[in-house]
Protein backbone atom coordinates (compact mmCIF):
# COMPACT_ATOMS: atom_id res chain seq x y z
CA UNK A 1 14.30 -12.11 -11.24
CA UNK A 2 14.61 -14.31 -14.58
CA UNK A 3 16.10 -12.05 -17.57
CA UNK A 4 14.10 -12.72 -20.70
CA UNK A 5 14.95 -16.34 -22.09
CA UNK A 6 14.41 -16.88 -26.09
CA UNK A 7 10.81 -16.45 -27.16
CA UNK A 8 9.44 -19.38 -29.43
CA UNK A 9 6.41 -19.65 -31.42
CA UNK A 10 4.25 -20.72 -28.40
CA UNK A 11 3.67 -16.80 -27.00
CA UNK A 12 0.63 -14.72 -27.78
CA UNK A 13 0.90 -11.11 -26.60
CA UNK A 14 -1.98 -10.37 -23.66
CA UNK A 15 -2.27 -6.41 -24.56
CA UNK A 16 -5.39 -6.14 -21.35
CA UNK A 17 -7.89 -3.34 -21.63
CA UNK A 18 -6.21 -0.63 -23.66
CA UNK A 19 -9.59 0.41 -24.68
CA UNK A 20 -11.44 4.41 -25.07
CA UNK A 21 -12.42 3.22 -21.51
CA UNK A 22 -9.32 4.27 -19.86
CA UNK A 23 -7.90 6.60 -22.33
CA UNK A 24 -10.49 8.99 -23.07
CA UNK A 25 -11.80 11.06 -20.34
CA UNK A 26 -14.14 9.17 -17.44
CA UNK A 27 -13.74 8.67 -14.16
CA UNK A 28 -11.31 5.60 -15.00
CA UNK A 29 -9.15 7.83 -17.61
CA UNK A 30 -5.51 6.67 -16.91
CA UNK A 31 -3.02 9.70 -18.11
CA UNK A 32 -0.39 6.98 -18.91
CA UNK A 33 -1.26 5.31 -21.61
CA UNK A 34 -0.14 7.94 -24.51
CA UNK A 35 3.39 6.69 -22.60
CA UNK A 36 3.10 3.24 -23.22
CA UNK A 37 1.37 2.91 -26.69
CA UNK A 38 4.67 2.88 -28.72
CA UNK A 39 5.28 0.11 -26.77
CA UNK A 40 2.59 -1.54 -27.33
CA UNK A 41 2.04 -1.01 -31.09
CA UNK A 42 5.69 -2.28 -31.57
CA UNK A 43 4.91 -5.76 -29.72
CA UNK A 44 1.82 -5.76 -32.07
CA UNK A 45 3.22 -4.73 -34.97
CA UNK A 46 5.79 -7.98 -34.20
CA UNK A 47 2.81 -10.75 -34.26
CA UNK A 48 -0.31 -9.31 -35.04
CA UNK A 49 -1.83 -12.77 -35.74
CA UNK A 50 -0.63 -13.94 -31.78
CA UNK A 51 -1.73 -11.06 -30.49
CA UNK A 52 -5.44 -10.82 -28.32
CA UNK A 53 -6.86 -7.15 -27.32
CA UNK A 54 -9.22 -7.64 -23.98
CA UNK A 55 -11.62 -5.28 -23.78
CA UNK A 56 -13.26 -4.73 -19.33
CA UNK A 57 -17.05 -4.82 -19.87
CA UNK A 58 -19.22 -3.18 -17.83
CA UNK A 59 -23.09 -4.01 -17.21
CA UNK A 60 -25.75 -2.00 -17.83
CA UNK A 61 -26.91 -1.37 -14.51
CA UNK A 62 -24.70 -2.32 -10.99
CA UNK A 63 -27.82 -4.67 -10.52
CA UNK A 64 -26.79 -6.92 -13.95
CA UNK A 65 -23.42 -7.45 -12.14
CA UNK A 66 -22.47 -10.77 -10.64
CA UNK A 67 -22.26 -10.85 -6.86
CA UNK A 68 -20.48 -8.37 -5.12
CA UNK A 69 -19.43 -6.76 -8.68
CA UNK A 70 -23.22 -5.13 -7.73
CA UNK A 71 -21.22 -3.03 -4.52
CA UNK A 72 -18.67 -2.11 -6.98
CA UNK A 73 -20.81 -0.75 -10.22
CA UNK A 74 -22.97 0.80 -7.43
CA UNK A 75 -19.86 3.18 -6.79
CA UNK A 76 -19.08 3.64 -10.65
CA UNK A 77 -22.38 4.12 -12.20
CA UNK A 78 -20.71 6.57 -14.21
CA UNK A 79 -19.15 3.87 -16.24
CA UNK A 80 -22.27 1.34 -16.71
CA UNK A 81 -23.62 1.15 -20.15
CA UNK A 82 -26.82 3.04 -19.48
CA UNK A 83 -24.86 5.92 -18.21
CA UNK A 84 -22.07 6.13 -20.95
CA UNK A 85 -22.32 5.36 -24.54
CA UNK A 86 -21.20 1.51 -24.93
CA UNK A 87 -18.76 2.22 -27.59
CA UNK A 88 -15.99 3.19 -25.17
CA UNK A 89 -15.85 0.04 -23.92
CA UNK A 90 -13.76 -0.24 -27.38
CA UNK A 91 -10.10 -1.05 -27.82
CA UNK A 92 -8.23 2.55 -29.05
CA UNK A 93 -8.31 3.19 -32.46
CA UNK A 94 -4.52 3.60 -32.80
CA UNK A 95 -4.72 -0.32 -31.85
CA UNK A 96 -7.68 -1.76 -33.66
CA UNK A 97 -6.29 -1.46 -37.03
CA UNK A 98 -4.75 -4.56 -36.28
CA UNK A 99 -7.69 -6.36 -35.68
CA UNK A 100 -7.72 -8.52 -37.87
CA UNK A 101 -5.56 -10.33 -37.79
CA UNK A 102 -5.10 -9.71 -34.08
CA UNK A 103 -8.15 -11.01 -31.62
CA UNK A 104 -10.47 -8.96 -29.44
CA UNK A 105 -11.83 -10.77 -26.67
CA UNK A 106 -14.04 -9.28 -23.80
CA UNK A 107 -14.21 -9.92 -20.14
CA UNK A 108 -16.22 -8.75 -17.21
CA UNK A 109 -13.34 -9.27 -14.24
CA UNK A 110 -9.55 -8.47 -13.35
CA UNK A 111 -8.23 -11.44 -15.19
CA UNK A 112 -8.58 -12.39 -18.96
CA UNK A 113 -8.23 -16.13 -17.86
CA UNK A 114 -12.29 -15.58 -16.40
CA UNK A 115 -13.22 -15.16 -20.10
CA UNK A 116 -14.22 -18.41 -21.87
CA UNK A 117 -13.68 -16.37 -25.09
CA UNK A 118 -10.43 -15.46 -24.44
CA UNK A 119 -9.47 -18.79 -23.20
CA UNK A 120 -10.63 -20.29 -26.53
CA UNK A 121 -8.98 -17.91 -28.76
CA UNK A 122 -5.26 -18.75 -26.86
CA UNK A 123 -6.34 -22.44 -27.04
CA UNK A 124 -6.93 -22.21 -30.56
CA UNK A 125 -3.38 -20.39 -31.05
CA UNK A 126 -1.77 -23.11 -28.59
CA UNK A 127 -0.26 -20.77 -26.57
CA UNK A 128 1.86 -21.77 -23.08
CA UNK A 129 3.94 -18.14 -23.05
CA UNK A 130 1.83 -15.42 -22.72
CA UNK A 131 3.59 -11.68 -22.88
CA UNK A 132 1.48 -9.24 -21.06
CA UNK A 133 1.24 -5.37 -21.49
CA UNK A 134 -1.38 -2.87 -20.98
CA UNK A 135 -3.37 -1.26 -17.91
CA UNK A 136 -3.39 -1.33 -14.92
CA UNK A 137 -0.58 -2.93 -13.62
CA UNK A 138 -1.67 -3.36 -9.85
CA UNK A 139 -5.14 -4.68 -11.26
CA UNK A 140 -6.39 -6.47 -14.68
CA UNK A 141 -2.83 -6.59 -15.53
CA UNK A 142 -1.93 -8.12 -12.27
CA UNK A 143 -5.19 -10.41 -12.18
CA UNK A 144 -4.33 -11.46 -15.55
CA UNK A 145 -0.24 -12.49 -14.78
CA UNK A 146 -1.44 -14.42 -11.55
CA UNK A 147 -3.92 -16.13 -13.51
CA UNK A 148 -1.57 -17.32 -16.13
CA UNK A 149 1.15 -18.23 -13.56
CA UNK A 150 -1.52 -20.13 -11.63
CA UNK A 151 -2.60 -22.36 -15.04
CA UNK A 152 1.07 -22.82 -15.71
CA UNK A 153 1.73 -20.36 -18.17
CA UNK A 154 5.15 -18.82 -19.08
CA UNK A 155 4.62 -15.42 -18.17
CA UNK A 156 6.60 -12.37 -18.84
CA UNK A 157 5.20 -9.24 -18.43
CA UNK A 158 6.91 -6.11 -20.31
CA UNK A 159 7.56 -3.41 -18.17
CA UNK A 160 7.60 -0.32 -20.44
CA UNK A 161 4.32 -1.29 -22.00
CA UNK A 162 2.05 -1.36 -18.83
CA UNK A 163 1.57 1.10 -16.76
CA UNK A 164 -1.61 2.61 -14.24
CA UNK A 165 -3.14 5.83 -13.38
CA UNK A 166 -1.30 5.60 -10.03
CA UNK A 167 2.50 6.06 -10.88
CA UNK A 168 3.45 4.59 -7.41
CA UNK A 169 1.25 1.84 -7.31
CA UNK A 170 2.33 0.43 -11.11
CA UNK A 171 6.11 0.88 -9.86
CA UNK A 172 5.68 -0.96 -6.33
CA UNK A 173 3.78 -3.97 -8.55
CA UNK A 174 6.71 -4.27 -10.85
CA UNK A 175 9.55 -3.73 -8.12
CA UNK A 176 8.09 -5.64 -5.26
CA UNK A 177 5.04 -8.06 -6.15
CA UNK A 178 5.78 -9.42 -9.14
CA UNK A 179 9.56 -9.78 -8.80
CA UNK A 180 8.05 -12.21 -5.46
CA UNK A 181 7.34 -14.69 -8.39
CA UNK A 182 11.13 -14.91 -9.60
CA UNK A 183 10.75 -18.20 -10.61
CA UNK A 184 7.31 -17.83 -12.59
CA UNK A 185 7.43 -13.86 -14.04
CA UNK A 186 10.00 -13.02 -16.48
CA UNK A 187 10.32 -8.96 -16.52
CA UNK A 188 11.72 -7.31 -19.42
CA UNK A 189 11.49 -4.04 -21.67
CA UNK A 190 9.94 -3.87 -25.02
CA UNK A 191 13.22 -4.12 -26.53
CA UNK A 192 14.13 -7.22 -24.75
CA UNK A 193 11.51 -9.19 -25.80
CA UNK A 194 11.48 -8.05 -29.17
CA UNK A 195 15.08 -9.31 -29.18
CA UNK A 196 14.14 -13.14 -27.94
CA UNK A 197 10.49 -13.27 -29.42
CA UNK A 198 11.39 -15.67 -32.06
CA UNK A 199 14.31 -16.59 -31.16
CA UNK A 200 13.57 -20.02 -30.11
């Protein structure tokens, strides 16, 4: 697996989905992201201006969804907009105080890349490194970093800033899948890519 090379002005930091959603207590509430939000607020703190907060929409009813999305809200009703207030579909407070000058963009699927408003926003900032942190690691997190490896995008996703609410699952994804990709996915702590971010 590639250590962290130098960091140049290209990058925009991919924080995915760290959003009331997931931290505050419904069926998708994932326990670790207290852990990982130092993390996160230093890599933010770093480049607020390069950094992009996606936010995981969900419809109103499982019959709004696309496709076989419909299956899938069917199962989590609990989380559709007519169930639950749509205001926890926000990022976290502790993180939207940088907005602006950091970026929210929202997207309905695993990946950011399937959002044309996040893919204009990291035009826009001519990005070709993204760094990637947030939840879950084994899913929007892991949709996101295939997606950028697949458009050609230097990817480096920070370990101690992602995490998931399964413990096993996030440390299989960054010990087996992702180190698969050794030629694509840089992996690094917050501290090493704070060290090379910039130094390009």
């Amino acid at each position: 697996m590639q250590e962290i090379q130098p960091i140049g002005k290209d990058a925009v930091h991919v924080c995915i989905d760290m959003q009331r959603l997931f931290a505050g207590e419904t069926d998708w509430h994932t326990p670790s992201i207290p852990e990982i939000l130092p993390n996160v607020i230093r890599l933010t703190q770093h480049c607020p201006e390069r950094t992009v907060f996606t936010q995981f929409t969900t419809p109103e009813r499982a019959e709004d969804a696309r496709g076989h999305w419909q299956n899938y809200f069917r199962r989590w009703q609990s989380v559709t907009t007519s169930v639950m207030d749509p205001a926890i579909i926000d990022v976290i407070d502790e993180l939207k105080v940088f907005v602006p000058p950091a970026r929210i963009a929202n997207k309905p699927t695993y990946s950011a890349f399937e959002s044309p408003e996040f893919c204009a926003i990291i035009d826009e900032l001519e990005c070709s490194t993204v760094i990637c942190t947030g939840v879950e690691t084994d899913v929007c997190v892991l949709g996101t970093v295939m997606t950028a490896m697949d458009r050609g995008y230097r990817t480096i996703v920070v370990s101690d800033a992602c995490h998931g609410s399964n413990p096993e699952s996030h440390a299989a994804t960054l010990a087996h899948t992702y180190r698969r990709f050794e030629d694509q996915i840089e992996i690094g702590t917050t501290d090493e890519v704070l060290a090379q971010w910039g130094a390009a």
